[in-house]
Protein backbone atom coordinates (compact mmCIF):
# COMPACT_ATOMS: atom_id res chain seq x y z
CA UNK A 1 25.20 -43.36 30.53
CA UNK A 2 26.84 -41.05 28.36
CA UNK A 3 25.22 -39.23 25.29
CA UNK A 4 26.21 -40.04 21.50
CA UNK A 5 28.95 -37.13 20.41
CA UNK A 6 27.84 -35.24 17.96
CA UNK A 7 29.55 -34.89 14.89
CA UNK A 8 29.75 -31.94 12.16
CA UNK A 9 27.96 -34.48 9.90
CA UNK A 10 24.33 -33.91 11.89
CA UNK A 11 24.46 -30.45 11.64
CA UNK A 12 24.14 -31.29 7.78
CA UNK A 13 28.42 -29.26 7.28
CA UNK A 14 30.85 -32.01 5.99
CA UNK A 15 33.09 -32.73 8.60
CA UNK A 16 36.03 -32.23 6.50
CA UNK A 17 35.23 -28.73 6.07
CA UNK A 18 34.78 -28.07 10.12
CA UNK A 19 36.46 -30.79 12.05
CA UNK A 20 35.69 -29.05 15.22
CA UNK A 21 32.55 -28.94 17.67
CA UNK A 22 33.06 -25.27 17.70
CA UNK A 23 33.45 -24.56 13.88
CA UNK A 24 28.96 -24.87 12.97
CA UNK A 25 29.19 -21.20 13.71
CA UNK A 26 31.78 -20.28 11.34
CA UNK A 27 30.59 -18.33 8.22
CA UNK A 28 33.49 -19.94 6.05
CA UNK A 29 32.96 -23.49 7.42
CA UNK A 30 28.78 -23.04 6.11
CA UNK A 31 29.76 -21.70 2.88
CA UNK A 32 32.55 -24.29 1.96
CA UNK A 33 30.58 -26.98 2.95
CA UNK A 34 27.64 -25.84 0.56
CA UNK A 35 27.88 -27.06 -3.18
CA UNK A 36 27.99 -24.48 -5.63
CA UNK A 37 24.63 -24.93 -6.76
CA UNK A 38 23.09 -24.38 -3.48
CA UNK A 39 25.24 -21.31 -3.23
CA UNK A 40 23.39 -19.76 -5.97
CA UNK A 41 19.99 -20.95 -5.06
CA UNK A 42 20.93 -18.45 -1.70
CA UNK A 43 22.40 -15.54 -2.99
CA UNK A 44 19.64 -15.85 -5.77
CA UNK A 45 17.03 -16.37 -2.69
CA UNK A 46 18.94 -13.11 -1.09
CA UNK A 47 18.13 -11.08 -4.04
CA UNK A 48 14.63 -11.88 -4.39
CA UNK A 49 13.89 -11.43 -0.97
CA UNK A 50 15.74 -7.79 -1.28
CA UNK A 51 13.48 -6.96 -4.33
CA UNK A 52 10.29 -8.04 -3.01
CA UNK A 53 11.68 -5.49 0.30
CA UNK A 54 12.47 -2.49 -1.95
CA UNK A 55 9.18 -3.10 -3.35
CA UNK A 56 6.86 -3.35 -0.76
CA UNK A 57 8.55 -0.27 0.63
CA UNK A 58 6.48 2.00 -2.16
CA UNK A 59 3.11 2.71 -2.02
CA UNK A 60 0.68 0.48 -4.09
CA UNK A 61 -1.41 2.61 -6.40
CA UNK A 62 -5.21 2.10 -6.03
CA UNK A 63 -7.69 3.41 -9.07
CA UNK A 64 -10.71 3.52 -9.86
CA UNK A 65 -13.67 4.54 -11.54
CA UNK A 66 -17.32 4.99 -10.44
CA UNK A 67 -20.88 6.29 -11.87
CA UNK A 68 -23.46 7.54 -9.20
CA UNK A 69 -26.85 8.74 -9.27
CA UNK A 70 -27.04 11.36 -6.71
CA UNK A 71 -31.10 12.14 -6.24
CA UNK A 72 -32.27 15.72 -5.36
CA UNK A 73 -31.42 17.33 -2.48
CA UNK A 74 -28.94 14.14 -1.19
CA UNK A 75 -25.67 13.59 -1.32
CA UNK A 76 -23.23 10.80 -1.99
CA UNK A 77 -19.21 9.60 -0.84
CA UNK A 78 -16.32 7.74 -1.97
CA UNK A 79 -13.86 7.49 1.44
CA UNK A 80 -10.20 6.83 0.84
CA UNK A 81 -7.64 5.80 4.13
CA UNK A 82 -4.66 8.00 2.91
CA UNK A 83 -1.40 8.64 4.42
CA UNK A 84 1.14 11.72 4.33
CA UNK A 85 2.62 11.23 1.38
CA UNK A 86 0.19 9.77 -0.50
CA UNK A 87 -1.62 11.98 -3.31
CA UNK A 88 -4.90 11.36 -4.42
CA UNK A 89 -5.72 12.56 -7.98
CA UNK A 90 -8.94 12.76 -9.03
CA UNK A 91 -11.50 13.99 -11.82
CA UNK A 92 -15.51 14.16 -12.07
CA UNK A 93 -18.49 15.04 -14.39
CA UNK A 94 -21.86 15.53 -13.48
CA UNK A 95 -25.14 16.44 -15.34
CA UNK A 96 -26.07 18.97 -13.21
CA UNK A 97 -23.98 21.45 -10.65
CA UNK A 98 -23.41 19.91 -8.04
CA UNK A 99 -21.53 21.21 -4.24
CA UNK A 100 -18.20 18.98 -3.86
CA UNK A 101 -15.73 18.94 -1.21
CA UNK A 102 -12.92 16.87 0.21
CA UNK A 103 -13.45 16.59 3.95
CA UNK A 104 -12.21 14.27 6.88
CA UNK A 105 -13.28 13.29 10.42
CA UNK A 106 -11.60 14.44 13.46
CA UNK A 107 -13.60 13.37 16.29
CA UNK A 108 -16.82 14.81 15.57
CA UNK A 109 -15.96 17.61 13.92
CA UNK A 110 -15.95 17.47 10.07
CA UNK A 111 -12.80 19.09 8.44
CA UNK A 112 -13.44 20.39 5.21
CA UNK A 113 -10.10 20.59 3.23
CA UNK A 114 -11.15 21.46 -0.70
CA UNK A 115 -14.77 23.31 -0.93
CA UNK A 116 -16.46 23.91 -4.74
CA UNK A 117 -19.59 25.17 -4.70
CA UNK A 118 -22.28 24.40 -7.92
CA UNK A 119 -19.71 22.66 -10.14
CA UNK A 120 -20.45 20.31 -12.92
CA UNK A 121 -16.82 18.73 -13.47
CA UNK A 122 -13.80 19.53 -11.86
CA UNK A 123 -10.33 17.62 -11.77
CA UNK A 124 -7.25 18.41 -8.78
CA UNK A 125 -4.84 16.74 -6.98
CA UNK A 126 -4.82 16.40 -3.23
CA UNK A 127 -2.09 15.50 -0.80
CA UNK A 128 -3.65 14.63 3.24
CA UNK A 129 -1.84 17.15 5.48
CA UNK A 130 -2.46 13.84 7.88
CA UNK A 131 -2.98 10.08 7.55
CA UNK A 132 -6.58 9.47 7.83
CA UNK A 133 -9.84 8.71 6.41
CA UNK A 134 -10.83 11.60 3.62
CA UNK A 135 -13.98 11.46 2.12
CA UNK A 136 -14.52 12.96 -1.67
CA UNK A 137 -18.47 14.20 -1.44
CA UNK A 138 -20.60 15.45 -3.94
CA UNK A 139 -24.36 16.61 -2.74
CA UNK A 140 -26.89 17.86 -5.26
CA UNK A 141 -29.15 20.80 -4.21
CA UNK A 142 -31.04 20.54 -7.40
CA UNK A 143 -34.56 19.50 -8.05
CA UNK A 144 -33.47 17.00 -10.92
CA UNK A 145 -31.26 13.92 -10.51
CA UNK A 146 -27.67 14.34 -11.13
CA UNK A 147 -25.40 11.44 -12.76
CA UNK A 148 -21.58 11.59 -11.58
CA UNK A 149 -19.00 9.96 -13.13
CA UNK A 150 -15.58 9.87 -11.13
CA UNK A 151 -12.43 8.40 -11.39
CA UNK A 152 -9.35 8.68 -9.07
CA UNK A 153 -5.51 7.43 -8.78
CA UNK A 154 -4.00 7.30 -5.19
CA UNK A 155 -0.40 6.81 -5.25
């Protein structure tokens, strides 16, 4: 028993366009035997795919904006995953001075890598030396309740 040939036409080519086996591999048999139309829908199906390539390649930007209550004598965090490359601008008021400081894990040591002591606003840029999870931290070592407004752009 011998198996049905196989023409050009089941391969979805026109066979007049490749009227060998050996031709469904050739780049100018597939694009002849394509209409026009369905020509553009893939070059136009190219370009969106290069776009949405190009774009995911930059970083997303992330805001934000936050109020906290930070009670006497405690302290409160906002922790960003950042990357080299990435900068993290930021800006904060508070009613009362408070101790602030940019810091990161490493193990169990805590790296500390901006330190302001008893400040009421401040507003910086910071770029991680290395990807990893920095923590902005304000603690208030008054007796009254201090209200912190932040905001922050990481791009």
């Amino acid at each position: 028993m011998t198996a049905a040939p196989i023409s050009p036409r089941s391969w979805g080519v026109r066979a007049k366009h490749c009227p060998g086996l050996w031709h469904r591999f050739d780049c100018r048999c597939w694009r002849n035997s394509i209409s026009v139309v369905n020509q553009r829908r893939v070059k136009t199906g190219m370009a969106v795919i290069a776009l949405a390539l190009v774009i995911g390649c930059h970083h997303d930007v992330r805001t934000g904006a936050e109020t906290a209550n930070l009670w006497p004598n405690k302290m409160s965090e906002k922790c960003f995953d950042l990357a080299v490359g990435e900068k993290l601008a930021y800006r904060f008021n508070a009613t009362e001075s408070v101790l602030f400081n940019i810091h990161y894990h490493l193990k169990k040591e805590v790296i500390h890598e901006v330190s302001e002591h008893l400040i009421a606003r401040r507003d910086g840029t910071f770029e991680p030396g290395i990807s990893g999870r920095y923590c902005l931290m304000w603690t208030n070592p008054s007796t009254h309740t201090a209200k912190i407004e932040y905001d922050y752009t990481i791009r």
